[in-house]
Protein backbone atom coordinates (compact mmCIF):
# COMPACT_ATOMS: atom_id res chain seq x y z
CA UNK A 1 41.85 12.08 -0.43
CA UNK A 2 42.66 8.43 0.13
CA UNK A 3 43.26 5.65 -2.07
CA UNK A 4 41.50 2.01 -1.70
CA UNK A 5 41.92 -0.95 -3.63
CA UNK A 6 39.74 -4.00 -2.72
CA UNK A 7 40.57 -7.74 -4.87
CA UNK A 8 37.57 -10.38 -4.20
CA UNK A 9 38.76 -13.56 -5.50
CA UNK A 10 42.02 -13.03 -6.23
CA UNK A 11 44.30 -14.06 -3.38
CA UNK A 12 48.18 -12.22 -4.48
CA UNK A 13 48.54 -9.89 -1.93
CA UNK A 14 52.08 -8.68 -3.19
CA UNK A 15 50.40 -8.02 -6.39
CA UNK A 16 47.58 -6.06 -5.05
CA UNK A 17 49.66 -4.12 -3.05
CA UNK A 18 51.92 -3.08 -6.06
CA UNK A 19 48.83 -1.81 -7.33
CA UNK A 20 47.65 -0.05 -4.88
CA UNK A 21 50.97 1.33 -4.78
CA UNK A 22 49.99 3.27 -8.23
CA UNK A 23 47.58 5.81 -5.76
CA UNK A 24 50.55 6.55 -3.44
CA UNK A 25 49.95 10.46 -4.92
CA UNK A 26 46.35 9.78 -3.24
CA UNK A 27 47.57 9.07 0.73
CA UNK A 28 51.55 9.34 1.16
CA UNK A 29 50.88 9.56 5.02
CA UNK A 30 50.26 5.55 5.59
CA UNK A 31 49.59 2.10 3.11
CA UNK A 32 48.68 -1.08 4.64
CA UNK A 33 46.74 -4.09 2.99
CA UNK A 34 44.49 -7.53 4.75
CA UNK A 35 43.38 -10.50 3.26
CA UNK A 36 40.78 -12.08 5.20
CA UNK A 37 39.45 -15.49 5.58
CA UNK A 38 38.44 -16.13 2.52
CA UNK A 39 41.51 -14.15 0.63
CA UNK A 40 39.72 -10.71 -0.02
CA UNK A 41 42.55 -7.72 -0.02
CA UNK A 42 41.71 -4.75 1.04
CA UNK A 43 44.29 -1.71 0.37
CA UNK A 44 44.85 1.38 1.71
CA UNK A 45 46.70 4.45 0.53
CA UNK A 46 45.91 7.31 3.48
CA UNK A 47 46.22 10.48 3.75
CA UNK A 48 45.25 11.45 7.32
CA UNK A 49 42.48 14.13 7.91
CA UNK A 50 40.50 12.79 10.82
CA UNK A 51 41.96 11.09 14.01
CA UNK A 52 45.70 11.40 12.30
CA UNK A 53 47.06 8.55 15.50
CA UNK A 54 44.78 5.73 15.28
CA UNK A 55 42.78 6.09 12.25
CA UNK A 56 44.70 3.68 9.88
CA UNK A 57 43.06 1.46 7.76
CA UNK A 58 41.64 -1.11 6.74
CA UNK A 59 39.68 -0.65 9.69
CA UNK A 60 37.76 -3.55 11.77
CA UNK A 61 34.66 -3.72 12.89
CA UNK A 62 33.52 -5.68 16.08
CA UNK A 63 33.85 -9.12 14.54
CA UNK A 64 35.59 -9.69 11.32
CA UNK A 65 34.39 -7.25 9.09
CA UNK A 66 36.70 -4.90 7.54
CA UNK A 67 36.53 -1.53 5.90
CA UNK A 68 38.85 0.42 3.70
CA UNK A 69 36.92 4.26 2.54
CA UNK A 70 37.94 6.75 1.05
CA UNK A 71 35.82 10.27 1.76
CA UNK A 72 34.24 11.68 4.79
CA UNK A 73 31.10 11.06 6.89
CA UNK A 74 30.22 14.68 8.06
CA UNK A 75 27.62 12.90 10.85
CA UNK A 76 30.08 10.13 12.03
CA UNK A 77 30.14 11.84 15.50
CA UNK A 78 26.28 11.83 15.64
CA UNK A 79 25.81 7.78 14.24
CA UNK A 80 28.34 7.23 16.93
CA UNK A 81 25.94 8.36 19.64
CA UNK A 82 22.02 7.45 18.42
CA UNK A 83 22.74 4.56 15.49
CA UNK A 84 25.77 2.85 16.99
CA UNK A 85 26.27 3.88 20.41
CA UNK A 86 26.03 0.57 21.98
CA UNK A 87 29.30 -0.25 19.69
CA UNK A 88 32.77 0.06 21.01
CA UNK A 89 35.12 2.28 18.56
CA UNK A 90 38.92 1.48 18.28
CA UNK A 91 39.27 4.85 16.49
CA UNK A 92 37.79 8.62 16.27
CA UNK A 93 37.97 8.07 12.70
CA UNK A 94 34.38 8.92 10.79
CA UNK A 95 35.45 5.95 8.46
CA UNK A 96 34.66 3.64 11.77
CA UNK A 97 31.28 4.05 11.20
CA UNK A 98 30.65 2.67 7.92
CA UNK A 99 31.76 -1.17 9.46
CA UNK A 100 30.01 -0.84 12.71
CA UNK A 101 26.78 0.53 10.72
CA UNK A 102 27.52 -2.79 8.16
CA UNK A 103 27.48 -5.03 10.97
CA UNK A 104 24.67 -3.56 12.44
CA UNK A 105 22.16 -3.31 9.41
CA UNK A 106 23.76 -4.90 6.43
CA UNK A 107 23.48 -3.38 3.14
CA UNK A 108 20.29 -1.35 4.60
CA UNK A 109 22.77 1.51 5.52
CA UNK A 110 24.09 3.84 3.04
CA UNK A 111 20.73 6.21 3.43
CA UNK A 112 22.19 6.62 7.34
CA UNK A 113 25.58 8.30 5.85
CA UNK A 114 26.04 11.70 5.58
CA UNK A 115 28.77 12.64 3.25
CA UNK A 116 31.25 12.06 0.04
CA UNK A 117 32.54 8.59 -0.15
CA UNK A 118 33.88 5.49 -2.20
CA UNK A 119 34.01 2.26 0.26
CA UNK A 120 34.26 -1.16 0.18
CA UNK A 121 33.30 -3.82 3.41
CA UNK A 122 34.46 -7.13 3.60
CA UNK A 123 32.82 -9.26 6.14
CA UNK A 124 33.78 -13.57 5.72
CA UNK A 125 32.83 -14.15 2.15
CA UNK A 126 30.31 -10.78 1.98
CA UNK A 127 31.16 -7.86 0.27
CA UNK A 128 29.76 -4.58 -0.76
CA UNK A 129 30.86 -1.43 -2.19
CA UNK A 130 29.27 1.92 -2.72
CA UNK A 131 29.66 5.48 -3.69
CA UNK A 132 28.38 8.65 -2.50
CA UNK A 133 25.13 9.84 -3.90
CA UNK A 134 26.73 12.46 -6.04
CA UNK A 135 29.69 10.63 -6.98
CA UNK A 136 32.00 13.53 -5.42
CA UNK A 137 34.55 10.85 -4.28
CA UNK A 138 35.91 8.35 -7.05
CA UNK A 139 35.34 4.64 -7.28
CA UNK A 140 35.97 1.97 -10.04
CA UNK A 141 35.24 -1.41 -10.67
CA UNK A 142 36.26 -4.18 -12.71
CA UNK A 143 36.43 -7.78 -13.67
CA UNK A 144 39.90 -10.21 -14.66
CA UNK A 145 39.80 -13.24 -17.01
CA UNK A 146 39.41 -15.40 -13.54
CA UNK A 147 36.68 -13.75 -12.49
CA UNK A 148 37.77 -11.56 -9.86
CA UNK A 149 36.18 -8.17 -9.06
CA UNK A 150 38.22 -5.41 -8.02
CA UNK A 151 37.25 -1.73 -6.84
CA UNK A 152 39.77 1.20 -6.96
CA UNK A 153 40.09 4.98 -6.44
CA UNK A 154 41.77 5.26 -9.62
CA UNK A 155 41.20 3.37 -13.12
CA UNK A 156 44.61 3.35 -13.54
CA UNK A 157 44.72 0.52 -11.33
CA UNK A 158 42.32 -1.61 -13.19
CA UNK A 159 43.88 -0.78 -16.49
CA UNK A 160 46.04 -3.53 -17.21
CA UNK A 161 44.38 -6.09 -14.52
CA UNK A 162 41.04 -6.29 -15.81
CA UNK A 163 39.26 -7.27 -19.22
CA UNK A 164 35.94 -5.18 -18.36
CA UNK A 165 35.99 -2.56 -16.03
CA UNK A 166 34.30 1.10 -15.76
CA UNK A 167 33.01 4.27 -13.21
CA UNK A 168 31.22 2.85 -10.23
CA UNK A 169 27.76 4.85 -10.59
CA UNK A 170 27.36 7.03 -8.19
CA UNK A 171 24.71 6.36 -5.73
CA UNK A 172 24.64 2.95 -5.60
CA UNK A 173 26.08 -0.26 -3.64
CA UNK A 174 27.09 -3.64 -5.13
CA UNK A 175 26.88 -7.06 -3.10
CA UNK A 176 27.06 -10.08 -5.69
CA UNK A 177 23.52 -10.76 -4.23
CA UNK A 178 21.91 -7.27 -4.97
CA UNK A 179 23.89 -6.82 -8.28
């Protein structure tokens, strides 16, 4: 169980890491927070399961995308060597796999993944989030009075941020192009 907070469009990173701070229950092991290049935070509240030295996120990919998941990807080991083994991993973490699969394919790559998870990818000014197809693992979403979208493990983070906000359904992916 890991907590992730991602802010698109809203560029206080102190502020989004107080929030984030509200899922410390969720990952006491490690909490660490970007902004990329176009002032997308991504948060991370871990607890470490899988590669406990080197698995800390957010996570990068190859270029500049970033990843911050919560969950686990039971086939990460097998993506790593038929679907991505021409990529070069940083970490044995199974969350890894989600941003090198992202750059690789796009959004065309949740039906690869194996497993329970809530994640969100930043890559420039490209997003997308998903949940697992069950919904086992927990992911929110919501909107502020700006404008800016926000995903969390916990609602309790949205609460007071947000004028609209809800359960991400499980299943699915957003990107503001796919809806």
């Amino acid at each position: 169980m890991c907590g992730i907070l991602a802010v698109i469009g809203q560029k206080d990173v102190a502020q989004a890491q107080k929030l984030s701070k509200r899922m410390t229950h969720r990952g006491p092991d490690e909490s660490d927070a970007i902004v990329n290049e176009n002032g997308y935070i991504l948060c991370h509240e871990r607890l470490s399961i899988i590669d406990l030295h080197t698995g800390k996120q957010p996570i990068q990919g190859s270029n500049n995308a970033y990843v911050v998941h919560n969950g686990e990807i039971y086939n990460h080991e097998q993506l790593r060597k038929t679907e991505l083994k021409d990529c070069t991993f940083r970490t044995t973490s199974d969350s890894e796999v989600i941003v090198h699969l992202w750059e690789k394919y796009g959004t065309d790559f949740c039906n690869k993944l194996d497993g329970v998870f809530g994640f969100v990818v930043v890559d420039g000014d490209k997003f997308m989030a998903a949940r697992d197809p069950v919904g086992v693992k927990p992911l929110y979403w919501g909107r502020d009075k700006e404008g800016a979208m926000y995903f969390a493990s916990e609602m309790k983070v949205l609460a007071d941020q947000c004028i609209e906000f809800d359960q991400f359904p499980p299943g699915s992916f957003y990107t503001p192009e796919t809806g």
